[in-house]
Protein backbone atom coordinates (compact mmCIF):
# COMPACT_ATOMS: atom_id res chain seq x y z
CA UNK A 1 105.90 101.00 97.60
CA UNK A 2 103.34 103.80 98.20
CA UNK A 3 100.16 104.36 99.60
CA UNK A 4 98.23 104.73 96.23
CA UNK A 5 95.77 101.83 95.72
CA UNK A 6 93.62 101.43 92.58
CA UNK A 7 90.13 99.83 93.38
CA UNK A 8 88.25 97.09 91.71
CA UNK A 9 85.23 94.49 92.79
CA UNK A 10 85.89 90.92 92.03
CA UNK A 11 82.51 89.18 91.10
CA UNK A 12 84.13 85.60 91.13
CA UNK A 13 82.22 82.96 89.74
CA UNK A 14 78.46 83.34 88.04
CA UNK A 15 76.21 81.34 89.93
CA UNK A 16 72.80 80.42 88.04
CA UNK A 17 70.97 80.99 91.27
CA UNK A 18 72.42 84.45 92.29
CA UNK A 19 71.19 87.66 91.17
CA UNK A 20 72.18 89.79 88.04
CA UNK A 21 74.54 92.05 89.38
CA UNK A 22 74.55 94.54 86.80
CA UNK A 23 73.37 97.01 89.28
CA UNK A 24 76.31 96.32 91.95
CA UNK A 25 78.34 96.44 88.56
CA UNK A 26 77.15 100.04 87.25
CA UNK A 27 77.56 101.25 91.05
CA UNK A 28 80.85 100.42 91.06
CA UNK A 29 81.04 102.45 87.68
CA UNK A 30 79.51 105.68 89.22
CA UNK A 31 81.79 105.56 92.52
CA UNK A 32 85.07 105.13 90.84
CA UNK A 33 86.27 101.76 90.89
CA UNK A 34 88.46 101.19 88.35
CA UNK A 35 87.56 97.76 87.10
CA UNK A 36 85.60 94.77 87.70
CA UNK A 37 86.52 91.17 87.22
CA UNK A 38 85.08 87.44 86.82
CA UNK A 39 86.15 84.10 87.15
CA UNK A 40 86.13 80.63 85.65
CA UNK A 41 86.51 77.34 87.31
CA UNK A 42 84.43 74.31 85.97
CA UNK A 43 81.29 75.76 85.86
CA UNK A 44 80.48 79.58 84.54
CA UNK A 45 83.06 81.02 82.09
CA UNK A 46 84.97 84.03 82.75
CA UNK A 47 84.15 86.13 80.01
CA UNK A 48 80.53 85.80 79.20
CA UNK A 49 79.50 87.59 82.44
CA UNK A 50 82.02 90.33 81.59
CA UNK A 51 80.24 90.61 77.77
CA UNK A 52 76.72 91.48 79.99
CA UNK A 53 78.50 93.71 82.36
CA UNK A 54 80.44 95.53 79.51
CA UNK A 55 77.19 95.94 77.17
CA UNK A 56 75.54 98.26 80.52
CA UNK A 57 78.80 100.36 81.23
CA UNK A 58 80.73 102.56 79.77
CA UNK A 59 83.76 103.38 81.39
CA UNK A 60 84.87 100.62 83.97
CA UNK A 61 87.54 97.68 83.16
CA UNK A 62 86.74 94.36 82.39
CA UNK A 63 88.91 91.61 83.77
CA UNK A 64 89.25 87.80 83.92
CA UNK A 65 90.77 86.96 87.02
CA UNK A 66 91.04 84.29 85.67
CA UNK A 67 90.39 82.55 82.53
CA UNK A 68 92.48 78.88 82.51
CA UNK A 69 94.89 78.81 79.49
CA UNK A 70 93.63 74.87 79.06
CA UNK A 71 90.14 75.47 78.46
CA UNK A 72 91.14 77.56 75.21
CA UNK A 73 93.71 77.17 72.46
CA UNK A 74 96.12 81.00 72.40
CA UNK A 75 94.15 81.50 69.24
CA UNK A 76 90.80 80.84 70.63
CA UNK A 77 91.48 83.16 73.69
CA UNK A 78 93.28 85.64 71.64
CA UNK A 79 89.60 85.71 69.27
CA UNK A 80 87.64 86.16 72.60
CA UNK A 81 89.64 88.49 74.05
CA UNK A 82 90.03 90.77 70.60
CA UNK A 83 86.28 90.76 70.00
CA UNK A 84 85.36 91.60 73.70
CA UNK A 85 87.82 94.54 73.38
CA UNK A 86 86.43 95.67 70.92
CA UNK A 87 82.91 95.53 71.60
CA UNK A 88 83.57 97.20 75.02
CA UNK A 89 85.63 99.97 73.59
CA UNK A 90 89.05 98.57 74.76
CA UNK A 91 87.96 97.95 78.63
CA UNK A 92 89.55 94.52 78.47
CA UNK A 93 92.15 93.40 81.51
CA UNK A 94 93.11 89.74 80.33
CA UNK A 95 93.86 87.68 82.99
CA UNK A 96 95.11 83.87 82.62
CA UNK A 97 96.12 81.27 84.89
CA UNK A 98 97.35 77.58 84.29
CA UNK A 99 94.75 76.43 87.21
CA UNK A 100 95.56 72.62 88.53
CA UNK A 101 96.13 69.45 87.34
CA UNK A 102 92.85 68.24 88.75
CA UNK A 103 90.88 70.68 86.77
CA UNK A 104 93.64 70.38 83.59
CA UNK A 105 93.63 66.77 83.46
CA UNK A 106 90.03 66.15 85.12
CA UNK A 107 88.09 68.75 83.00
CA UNK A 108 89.72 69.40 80.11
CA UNK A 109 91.13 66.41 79.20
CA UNK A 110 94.55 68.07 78.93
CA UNK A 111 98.48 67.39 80.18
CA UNK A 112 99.37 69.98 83.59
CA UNK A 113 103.02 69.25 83.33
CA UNK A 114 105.35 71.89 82.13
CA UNK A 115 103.04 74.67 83.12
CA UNK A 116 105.56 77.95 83.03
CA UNK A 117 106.30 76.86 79.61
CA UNK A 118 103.36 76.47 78.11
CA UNK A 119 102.02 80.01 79.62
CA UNK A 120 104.92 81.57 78.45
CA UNK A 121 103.82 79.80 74.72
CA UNK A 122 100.36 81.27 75.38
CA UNK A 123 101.23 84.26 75.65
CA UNK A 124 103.85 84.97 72.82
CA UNK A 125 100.93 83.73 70.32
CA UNK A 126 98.40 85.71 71.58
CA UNK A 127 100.63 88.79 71.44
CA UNK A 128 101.75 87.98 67.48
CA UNK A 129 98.00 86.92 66.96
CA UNK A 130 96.82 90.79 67.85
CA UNK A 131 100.03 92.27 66.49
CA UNK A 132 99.14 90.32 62.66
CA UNK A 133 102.42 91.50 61.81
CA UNK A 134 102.90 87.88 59.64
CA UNK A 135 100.46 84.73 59.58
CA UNK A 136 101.08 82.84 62.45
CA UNK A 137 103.05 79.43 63.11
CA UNK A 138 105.39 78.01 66.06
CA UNK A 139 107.34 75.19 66.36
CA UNK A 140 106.72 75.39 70.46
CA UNK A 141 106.41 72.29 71.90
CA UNK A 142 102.90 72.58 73.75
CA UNK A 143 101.24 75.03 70.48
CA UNK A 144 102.61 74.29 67.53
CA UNK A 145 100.86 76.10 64.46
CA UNK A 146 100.64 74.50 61.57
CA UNK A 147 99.56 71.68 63.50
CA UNK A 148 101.79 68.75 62.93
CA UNK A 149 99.95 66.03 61.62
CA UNK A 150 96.63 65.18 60.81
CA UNK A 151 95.36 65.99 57.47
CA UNK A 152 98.56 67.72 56.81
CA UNK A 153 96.51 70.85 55.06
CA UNK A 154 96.99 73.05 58.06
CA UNK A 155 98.28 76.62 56.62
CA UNK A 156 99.86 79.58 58.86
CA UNK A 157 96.87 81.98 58.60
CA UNK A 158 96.91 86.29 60.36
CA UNK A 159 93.82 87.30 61.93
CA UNK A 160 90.99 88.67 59.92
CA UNK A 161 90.14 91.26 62.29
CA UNK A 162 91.91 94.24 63.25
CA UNK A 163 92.20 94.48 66.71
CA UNK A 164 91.05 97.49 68.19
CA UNK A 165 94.49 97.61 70.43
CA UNK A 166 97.32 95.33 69.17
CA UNK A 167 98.49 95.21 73.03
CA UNK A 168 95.58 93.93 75.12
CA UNK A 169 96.76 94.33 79.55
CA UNK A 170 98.20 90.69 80.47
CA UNK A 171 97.72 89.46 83.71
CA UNK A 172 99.00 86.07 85.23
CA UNK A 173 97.30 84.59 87.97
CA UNK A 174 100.31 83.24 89.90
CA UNK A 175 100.86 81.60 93.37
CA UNK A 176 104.95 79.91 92.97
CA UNK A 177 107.43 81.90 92.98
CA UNK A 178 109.00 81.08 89.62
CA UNK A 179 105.54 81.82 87.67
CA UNK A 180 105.00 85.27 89.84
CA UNK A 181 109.12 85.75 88.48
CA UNK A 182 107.27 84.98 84.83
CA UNK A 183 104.93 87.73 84.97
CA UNK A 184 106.71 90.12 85.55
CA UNK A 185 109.11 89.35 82.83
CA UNK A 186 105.94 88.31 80.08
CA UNK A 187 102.87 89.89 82.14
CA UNK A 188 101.81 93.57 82.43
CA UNK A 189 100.37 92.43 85.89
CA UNK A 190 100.21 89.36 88.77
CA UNK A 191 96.72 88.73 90.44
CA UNK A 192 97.41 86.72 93.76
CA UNK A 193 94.69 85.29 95.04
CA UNK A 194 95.93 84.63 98.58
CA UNK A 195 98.20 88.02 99.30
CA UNK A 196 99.73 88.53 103.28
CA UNK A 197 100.99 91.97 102.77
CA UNK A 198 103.19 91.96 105.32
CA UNK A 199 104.81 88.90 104.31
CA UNK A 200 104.89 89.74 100.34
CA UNK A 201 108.26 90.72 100.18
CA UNK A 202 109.53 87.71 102.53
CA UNK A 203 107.30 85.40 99.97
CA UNK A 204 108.27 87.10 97.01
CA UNK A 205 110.94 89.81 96.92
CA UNK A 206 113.50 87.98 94.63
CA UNK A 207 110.73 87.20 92.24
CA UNK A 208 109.36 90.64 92.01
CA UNK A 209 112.74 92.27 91.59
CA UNK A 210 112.49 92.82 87.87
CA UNK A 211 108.98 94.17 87.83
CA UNK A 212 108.95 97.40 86.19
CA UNK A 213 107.46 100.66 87.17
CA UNK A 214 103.80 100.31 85.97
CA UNK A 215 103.62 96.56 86.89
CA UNK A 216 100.39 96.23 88.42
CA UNK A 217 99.84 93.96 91.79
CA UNK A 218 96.11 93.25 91.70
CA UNK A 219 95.44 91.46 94.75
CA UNK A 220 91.99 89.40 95.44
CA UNK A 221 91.22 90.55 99.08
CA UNK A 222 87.85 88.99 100.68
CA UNK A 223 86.21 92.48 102.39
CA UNK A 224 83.23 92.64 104.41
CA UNK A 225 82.11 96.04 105.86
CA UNK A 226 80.88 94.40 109.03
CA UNK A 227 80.37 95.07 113.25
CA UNK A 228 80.12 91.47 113.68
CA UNK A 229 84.10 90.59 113.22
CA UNK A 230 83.94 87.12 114.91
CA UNK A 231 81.57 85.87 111.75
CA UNK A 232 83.51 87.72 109.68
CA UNK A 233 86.78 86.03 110.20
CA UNK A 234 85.15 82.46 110.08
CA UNK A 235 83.80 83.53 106.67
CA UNK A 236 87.43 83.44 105.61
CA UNK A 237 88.41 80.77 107.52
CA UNK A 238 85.66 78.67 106.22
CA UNK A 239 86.86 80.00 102.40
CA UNK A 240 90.80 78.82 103.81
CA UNK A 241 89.31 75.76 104.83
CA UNK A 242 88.25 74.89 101.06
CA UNK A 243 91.05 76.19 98.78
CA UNK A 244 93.71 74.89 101.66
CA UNK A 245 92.27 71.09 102.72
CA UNK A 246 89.90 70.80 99.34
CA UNK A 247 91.03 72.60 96.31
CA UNK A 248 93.94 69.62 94.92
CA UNK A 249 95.26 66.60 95.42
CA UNK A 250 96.82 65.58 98.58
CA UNK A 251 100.34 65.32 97.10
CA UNK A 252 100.23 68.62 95.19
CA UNK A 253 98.10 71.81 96.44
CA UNK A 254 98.89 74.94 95.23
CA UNK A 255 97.10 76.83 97.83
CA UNK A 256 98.56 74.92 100.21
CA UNK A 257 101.91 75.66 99.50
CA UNK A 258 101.14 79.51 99.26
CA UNK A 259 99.95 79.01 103.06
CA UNK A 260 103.04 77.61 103.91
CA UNK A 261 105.56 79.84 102.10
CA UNK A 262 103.42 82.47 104.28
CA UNK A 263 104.97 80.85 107.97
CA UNK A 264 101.96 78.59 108.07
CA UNK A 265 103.46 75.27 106.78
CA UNK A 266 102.10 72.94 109.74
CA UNK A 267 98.72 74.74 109.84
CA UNK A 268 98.52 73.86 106.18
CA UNK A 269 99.89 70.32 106.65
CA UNK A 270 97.01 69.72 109.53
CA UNK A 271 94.38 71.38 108.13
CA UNK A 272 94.45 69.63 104.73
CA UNK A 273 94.80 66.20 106.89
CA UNK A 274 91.94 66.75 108.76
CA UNK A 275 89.77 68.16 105.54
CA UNK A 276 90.77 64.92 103.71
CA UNK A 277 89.93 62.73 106.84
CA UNK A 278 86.26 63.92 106.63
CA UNK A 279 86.47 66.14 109.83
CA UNK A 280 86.05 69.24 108.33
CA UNK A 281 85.06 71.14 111.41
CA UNK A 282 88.07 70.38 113.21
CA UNK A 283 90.06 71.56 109.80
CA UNK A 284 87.97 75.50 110.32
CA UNK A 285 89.14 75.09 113.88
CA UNK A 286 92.89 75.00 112.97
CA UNK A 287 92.73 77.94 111.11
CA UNK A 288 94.01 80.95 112.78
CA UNK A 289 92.31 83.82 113.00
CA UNK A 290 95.42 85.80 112.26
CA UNK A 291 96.02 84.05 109.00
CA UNK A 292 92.43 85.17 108.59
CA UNK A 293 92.70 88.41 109.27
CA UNK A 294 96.55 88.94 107.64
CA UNK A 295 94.60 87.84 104.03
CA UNK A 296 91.03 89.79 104.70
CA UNK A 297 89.88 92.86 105.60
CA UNK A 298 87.04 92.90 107.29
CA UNK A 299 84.81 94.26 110.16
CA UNK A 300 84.31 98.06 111.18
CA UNK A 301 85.09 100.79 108.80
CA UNK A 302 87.52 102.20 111.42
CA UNK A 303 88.98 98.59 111.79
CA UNK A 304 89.24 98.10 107.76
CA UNK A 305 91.17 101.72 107.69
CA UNK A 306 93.42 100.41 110.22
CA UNK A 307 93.82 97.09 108.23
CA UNK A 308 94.56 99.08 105.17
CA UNK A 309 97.93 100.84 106.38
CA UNK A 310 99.63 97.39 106.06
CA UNK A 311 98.26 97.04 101.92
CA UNK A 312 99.86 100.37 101.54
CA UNK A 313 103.46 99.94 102.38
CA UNK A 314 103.25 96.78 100.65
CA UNK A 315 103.75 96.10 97.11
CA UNK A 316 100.36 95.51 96.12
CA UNK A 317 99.11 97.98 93.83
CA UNK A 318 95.58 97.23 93.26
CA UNK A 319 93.19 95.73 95.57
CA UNK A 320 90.43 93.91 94.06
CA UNK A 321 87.52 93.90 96.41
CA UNK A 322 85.27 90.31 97.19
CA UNK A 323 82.07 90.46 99.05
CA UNK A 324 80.37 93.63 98.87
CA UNK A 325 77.41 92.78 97.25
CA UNK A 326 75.22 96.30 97.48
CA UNK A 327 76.12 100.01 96.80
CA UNK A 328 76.26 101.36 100.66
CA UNK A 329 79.28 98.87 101.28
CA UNK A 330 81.03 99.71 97.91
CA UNK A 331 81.10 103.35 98.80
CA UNK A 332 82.43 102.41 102.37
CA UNK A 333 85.15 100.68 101.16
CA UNK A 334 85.55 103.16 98.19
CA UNK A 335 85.86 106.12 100.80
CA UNK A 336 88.10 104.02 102.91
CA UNK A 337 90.55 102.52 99.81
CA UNK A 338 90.83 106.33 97.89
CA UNK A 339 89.94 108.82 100.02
């Protein structure tokens, strides 16, 4: 632990009817943060936006945070992530995630089960794909190459391309404890998307034990330069609200659980009752504002500097900005987060 942080702005998801934000991109660029990152859901893809971003920089990092290891085969990822690499000068931060089995099995027409082993699958192939040490096969039971069957005229084949850098940055997105444990073992870095710092070594001490020295902690952290706190906080709340009562099924929800495992485990239990029982207001109102706050920071800069001691003695090592969305707040956070 150390009070260190490296900065970058998380863009999320490209929305057809939001601006460009190459210019909140290439101001991030001139005031130092390190990297910028998009995401993927079941709408824009993750690393299209990062291709337009990368063509009008020069120097920040390019991350998917993150792109979902069912929407792609390894080798088809493994392609994408080569090419953009390449084209952006080695910039790329390759994050992956398994997502849910709502999106897995309602979107992409694929199985959920088993999903620790088939990232840890994933990622060996994509790792001997960029290597092309030897054409490629696996007899893994979620990837295998040749595939078995079919025409029977598969043949192991190497990548044609030489990858600009043979060991692309790996992150997992990870919320249980066993797949944060996985990438530390197969990942070069773990994005949480809901992070407590406080409470991160409670949550996840035993499962962060063998991450080495240069394991990277890049936290999502909604951050609002703000005087108006009150509408700040129900800005996350109303976010909680979603991923917590919304975002899975009622028997399994990942988020959820994380809010649990954080001391909240009845908030999350009522608040996902209530969201499914179509009173949606009354789920916001059982929210509390310090789960809000312990997840955010937002409001005053002097408030936010306050709010930062906390990220600093935790083990987060990166904090990956959402919600600045013009220059004057990305330097006041920039000032705040590095000095």
């Amino acid at each position: 632990m150390g009070t260190d942080l490296r900065l970058g702005l998380n863009l999320g998801y490209w929305q057809r009817d939001a601006d460009d934000a190459t210019e909140l991109v290439q101001a991030a660029e001139r005031l130092g943060y390190e990297s910028v990152w998009t995401a993927e859901a079941y709408g824009s893809d993750a690393f299209t936006p990062l291709a337009w971003y990368g063509a009008r920089t020069s120097r920040i990092k390019l991350g998917t945070s993150v792109a979902q290891i069912s929407a792609r085969s390894p080798a088809a990822t493994a392609m994408t992530a080569m090419t953009l690499d390449h084209l952006t000068g080695g910039r790329l931060l390759l994050g992956i995630g398994a997502s849910g089995p709502q999106v897995v099995e309602g979107w992409y027409g694929a199985p959920f089960p088993k999903p620790l082993a088939r990232t840890r699958e994933y990622v060996d192939l994509m790792r001997r794909i960029w290597r092309r040490e030897e054409p490629v096969t696996s007899d893994g039971e979620h990837y295998p190459l040749p595939y078995p069957g079919g025409a029977n005229l598969g043949k192991p084949l190497k990548l044609i391309t030489r990858p600009l850098r043979a060991e692309i940055p790996l992150y997992l997105g990870a919320e249980g404890p066993k797949n944060v444990a996985l990438a530390t073992e197969i990942a070069d870095g773990w994005l949480p998307l809901f992070a407590f710092p406080e409470r991160i070594e409670r949550m996840y001490g035993p499962s962060l034990a063998a991450a080495g020295p240069d394991f990277d902690i890049a936290a999502m952290v909604l951050t609002l330069v703000t005087d108006d706190v009150r509408a700040a906080l129900d800005g996350v709340k109303a976010m909680l609200t979603l991923y917590i009562g919304g975002m899975g099924a009622e028997s399994r929800n990942f988020h959820a659980d994380i809010i649990g495992r954080m001391g909240y485990a009845e908030t999350a239990r009522e608040v996902q009752a209530l969201y499914l029982a179509g009173r949606r207001d009354a789920a916001f109102a059982a929210i509390p504002d310090e789960l809000a706050d312990g997840i955010s920071l937002v409001g005053p800069a002097g408030r936010i500097r306050e709010r930062l001691e906390p990220w600093r003695r935790s083990p987060v090592t990166s904090l990956l900005v959402m919600g600045p969305r013009d220059e004057r707040s990305l330097r006041t956070i920039r000032d705040l987060v590095l000095g």
